[in-house]
C-alpha atoms as a PDB file:
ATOM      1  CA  UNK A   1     121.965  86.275 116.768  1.00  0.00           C
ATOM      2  CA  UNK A   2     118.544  86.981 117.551  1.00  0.00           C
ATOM      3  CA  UNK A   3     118.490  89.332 120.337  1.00  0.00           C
ATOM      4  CA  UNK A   4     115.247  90.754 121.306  1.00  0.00           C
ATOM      5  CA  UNK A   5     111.991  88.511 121.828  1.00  0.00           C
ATOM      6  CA  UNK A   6     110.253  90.092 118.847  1.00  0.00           C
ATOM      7  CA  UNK A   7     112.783  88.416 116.722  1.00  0.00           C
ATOM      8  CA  UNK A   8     113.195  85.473 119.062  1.00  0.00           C
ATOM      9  CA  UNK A   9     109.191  84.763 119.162  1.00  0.00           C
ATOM     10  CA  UNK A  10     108.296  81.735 116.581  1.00  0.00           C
ATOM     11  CA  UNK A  11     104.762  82.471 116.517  1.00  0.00           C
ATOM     12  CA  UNK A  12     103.175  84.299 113.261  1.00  0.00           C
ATOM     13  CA  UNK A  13     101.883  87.115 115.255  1.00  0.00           C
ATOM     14  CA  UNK A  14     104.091  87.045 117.887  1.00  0.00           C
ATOM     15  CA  UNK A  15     101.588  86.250 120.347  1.00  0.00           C
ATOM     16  CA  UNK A  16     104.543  85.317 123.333  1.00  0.00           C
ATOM     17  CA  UNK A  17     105.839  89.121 122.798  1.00  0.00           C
ATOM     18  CA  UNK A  18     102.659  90.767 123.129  1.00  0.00           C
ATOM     19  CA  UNK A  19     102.078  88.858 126.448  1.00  0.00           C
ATOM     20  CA  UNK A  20     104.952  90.176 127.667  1.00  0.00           C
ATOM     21  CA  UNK A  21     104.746  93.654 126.888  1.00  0.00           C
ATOM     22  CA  UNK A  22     103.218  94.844 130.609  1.00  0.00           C
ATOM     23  CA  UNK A  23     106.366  92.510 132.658  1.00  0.00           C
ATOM     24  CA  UNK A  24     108.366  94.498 130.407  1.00  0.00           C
ATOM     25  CA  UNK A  25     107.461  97.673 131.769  1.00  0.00           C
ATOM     26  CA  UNK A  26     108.566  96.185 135.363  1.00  0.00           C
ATOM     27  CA  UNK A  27     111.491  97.301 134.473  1.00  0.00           C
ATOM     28  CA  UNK A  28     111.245 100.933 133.292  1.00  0.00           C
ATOM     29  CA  UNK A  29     108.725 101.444 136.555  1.00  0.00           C
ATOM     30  CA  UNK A  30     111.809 100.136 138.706  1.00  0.00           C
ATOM     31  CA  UNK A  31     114.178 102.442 137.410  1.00  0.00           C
ATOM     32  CA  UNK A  32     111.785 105.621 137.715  1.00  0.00           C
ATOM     33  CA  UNK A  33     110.378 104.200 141.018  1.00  0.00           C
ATOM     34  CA  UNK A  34     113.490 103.037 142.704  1.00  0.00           C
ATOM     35  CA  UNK A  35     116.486 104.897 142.040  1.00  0.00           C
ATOM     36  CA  UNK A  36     115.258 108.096 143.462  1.00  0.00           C
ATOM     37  CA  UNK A  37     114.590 110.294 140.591  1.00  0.00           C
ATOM     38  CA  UNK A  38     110.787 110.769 141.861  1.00  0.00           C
ATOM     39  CA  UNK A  39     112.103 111.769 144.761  1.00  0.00           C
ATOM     40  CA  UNK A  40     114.432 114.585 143.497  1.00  0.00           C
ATOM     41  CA  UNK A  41     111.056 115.435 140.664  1.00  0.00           C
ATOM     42  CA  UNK A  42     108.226 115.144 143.246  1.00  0.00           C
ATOM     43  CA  UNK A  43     106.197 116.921 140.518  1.00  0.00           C
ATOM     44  CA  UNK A  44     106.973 114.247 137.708  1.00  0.00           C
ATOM     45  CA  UNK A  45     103.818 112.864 136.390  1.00  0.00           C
ATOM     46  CA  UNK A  46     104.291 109.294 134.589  1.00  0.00           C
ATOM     47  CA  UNK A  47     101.451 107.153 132.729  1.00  0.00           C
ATOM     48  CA  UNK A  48     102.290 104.127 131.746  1.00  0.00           C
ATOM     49  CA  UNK A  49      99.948 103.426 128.645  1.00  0.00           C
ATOM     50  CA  UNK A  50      98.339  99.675 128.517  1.00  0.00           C
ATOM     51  CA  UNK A  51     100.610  98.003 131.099  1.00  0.00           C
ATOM     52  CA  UNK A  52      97.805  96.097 132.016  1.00  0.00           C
ATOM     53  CA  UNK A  53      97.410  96.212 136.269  1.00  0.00           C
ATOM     54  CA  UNK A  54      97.290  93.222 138.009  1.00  0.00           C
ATOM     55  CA  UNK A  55     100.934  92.484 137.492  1.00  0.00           C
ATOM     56  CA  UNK A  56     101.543  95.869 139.106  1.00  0.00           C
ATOM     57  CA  UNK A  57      99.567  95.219 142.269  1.00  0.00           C
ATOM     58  CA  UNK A  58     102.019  92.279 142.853  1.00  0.00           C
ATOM     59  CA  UNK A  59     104.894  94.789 141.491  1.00  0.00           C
ATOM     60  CA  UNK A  60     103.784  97.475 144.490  1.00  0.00           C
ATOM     61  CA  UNK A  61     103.796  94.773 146.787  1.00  0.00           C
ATOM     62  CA  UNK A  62     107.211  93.575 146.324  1.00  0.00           C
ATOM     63  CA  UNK A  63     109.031  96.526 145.686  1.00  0.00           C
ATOM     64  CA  UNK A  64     107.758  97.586 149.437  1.00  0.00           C
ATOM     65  CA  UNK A  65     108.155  93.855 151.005  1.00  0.00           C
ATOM     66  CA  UNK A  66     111.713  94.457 149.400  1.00  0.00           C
ATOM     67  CA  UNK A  67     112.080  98.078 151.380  1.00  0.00           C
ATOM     68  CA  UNK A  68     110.424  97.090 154.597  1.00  0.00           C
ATOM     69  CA  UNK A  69     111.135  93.254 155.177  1.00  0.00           C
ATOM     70  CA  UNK A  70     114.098  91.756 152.756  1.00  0.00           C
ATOM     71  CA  UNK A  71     115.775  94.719 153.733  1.00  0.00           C
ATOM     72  CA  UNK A  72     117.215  95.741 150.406  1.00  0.00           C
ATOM     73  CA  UNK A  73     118.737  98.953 150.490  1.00  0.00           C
ATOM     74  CA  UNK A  74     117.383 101.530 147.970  1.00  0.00           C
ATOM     75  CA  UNK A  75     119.658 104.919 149.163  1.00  0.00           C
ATOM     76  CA  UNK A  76     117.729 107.503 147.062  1.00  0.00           C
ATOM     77  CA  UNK A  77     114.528 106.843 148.868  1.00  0.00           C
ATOM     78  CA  UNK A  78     112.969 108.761 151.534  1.00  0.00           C
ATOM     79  CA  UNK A  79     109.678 106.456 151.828  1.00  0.00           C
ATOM     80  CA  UNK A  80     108.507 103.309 150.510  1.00  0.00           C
ATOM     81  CA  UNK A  81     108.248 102.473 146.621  1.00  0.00           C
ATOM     82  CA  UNK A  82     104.177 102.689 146.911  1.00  0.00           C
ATOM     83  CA  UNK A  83     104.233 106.618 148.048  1.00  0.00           C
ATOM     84  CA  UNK A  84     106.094 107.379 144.975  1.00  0.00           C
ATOM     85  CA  UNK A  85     103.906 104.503 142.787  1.00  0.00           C
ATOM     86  CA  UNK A  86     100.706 106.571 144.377  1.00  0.00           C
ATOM     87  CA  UNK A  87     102.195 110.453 144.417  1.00  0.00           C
ATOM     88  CA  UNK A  88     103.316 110.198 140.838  1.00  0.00           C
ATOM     89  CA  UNK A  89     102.887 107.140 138.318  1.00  0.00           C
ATOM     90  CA  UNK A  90      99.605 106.117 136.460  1.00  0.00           C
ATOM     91  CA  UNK A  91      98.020 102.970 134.216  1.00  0.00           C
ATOM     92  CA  UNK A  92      96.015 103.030 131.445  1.00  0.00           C
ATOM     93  CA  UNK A  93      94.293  99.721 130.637  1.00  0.00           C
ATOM     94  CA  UNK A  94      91.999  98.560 127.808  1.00  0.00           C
ATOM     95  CA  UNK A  95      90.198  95.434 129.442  1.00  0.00           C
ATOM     96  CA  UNK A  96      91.511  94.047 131.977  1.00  0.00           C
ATOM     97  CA  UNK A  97      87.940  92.682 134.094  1.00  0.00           C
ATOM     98  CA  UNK A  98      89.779  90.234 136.609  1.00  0.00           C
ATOM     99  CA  UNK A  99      91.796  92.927 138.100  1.00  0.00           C
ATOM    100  CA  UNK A 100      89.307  95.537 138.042  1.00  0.00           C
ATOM    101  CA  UNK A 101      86.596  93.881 139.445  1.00  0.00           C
ATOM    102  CA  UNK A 102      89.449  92.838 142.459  1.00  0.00           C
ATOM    103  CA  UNK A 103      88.638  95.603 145.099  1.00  0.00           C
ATOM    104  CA  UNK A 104      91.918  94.484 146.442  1.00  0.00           C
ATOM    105  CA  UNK A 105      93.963  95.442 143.630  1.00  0.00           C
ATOM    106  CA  UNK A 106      92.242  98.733 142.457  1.00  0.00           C
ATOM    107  CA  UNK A 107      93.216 100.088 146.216  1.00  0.00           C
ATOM    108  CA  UNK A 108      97.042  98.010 146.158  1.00  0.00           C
ATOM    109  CA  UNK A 109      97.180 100.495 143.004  1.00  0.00           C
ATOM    110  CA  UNK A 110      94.689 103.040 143.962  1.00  0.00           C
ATOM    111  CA  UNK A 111      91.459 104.216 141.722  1.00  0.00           C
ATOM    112  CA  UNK A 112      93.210 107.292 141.348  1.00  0.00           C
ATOM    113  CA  UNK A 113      96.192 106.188 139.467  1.00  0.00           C
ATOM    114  CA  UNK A 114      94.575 103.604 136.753  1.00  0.00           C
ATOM    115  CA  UNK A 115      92.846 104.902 133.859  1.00  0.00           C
ATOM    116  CA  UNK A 116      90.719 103.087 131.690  1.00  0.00           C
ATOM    117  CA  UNK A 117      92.007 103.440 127.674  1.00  0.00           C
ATOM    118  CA  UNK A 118      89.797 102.674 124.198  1.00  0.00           C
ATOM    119  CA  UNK A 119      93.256 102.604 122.712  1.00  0.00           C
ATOM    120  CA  UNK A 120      90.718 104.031 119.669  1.00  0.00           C
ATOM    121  CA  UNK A 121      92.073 103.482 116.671  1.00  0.00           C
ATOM    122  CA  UNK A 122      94.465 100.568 116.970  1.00  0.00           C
ATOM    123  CA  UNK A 123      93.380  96.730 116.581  1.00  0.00           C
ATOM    124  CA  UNK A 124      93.049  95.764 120.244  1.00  0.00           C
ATOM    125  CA  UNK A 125      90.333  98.692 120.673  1.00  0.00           C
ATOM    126  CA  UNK A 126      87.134  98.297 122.080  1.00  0.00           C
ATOM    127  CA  UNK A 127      85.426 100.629 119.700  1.00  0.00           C
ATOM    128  CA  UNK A 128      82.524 100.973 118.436  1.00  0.00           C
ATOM    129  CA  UNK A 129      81.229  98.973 121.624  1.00  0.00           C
ATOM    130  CA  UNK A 130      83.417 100.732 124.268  1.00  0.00           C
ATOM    131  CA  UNK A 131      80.115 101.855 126.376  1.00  0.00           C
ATOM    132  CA  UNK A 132      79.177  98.449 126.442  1.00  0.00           C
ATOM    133  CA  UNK A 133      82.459  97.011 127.530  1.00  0.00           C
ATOM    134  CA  UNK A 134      82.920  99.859 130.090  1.00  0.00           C
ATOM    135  CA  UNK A 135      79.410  98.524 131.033  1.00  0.00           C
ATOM    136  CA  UNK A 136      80.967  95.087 131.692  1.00  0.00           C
ATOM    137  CA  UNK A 137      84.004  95.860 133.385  1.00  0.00           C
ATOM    138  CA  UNK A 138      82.503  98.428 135.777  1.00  0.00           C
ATOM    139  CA  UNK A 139      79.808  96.366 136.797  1.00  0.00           C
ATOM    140  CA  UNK A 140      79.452  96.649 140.677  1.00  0.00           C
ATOM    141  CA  UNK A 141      82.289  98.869 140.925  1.00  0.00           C
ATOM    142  CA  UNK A 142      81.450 102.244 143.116  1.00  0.00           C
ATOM    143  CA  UNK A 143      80.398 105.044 140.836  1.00  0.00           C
ATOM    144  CA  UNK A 144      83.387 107.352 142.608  1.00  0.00           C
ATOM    145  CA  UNK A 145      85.665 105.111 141.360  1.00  0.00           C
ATOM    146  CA  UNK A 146      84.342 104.113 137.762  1.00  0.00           C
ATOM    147  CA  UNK A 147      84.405 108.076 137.484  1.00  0.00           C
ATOM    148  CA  UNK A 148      87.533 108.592 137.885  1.00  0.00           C
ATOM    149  CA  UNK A 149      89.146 105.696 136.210  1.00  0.00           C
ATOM    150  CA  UNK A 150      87.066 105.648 132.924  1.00  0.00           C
ATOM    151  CA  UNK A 151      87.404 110.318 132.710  1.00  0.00           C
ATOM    152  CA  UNK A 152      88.436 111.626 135.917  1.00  0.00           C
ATOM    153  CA  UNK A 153      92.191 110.767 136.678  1.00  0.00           C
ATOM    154  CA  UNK A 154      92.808 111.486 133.487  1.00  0.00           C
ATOM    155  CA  UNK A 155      91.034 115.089 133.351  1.00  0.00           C
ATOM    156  CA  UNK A 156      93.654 115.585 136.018  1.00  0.00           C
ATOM    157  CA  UNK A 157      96.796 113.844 134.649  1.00  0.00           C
ATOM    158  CA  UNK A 158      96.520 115.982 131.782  1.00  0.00           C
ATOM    159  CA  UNK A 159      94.943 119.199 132.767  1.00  0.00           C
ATOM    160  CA  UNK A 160      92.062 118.683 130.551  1.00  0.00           C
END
């Protein structure tokens, strides 16, 4: 019985897993987001490494529409999913130029939670041309912001 959709995925590369890898993380953000444990470790820091982002503007959205609206009860939570999303999680991304370049979704997730990632040395890097992608991506985009997602936020995140 194949059980996991690395062995389930009939493609030579597995192409449909790798698509899937950032919905995948919907779940592990859930569980740290909504169950109360940032709220118990309002210190916690969390990066989630090449989630991509636009799926977690929707993610952000729902989780509060879910607290505030549907009415779903989340007992562990003093405030809505997004304070803890914004106090104490962060995304690193590799290229990603749709959602960056949506003003709406940088602030749904906030500049100061997304970082941007070479992933240098691994196949899906953008070295040697990284300056010139970060060129492309960050095209229009405030030069506050473009600091801190391509060095800033994570300067911070990891005391560097």
């Amino acid at each position: 019985m194949l059980s996991s959709l690395t062995d389930r995925d009939p493609t030579p590369d597995r192409g449909i897993m790798v698509t899937m890898v950032g919905l995948s993380t919907g779940e592990a953000l859930g569980m740290w987001v909504m169950t109360g444990i940032l709220e118990r470790f309002p210190d916690l820091k969390l990066v989630f490494v090449e989630p991509g982002l636009g799926w977690v503007a929707w993610w952000v959205y729902i989780a509060d529409d879910l607290a505030s609206r549907q009415g779903y009860n989340f007992p562990d939570l003093k405030e809505l999913p997004s304070h803890y999303f914004h106090k104490n999680v962060h995304l690193t991304f590799i290229e990603e130029p749709d959602a960056l370049q949506s003003e709406l979704i940088r602030h749904r997730l906030g500049v100061e939670n997304i970082m941007w990632s070479s992933d240098y040395p691994h196949p899906v890097t953008s070295w040697p041309h990284s300056r010139k992608i970060v060129e492309e991506q960050f095209a229009g985009i405030p030069a506050g912001e473009r600091e801190l997602m391509v060095s800033g936020n994570a300067k911070r995140v990891w005391n560097l």
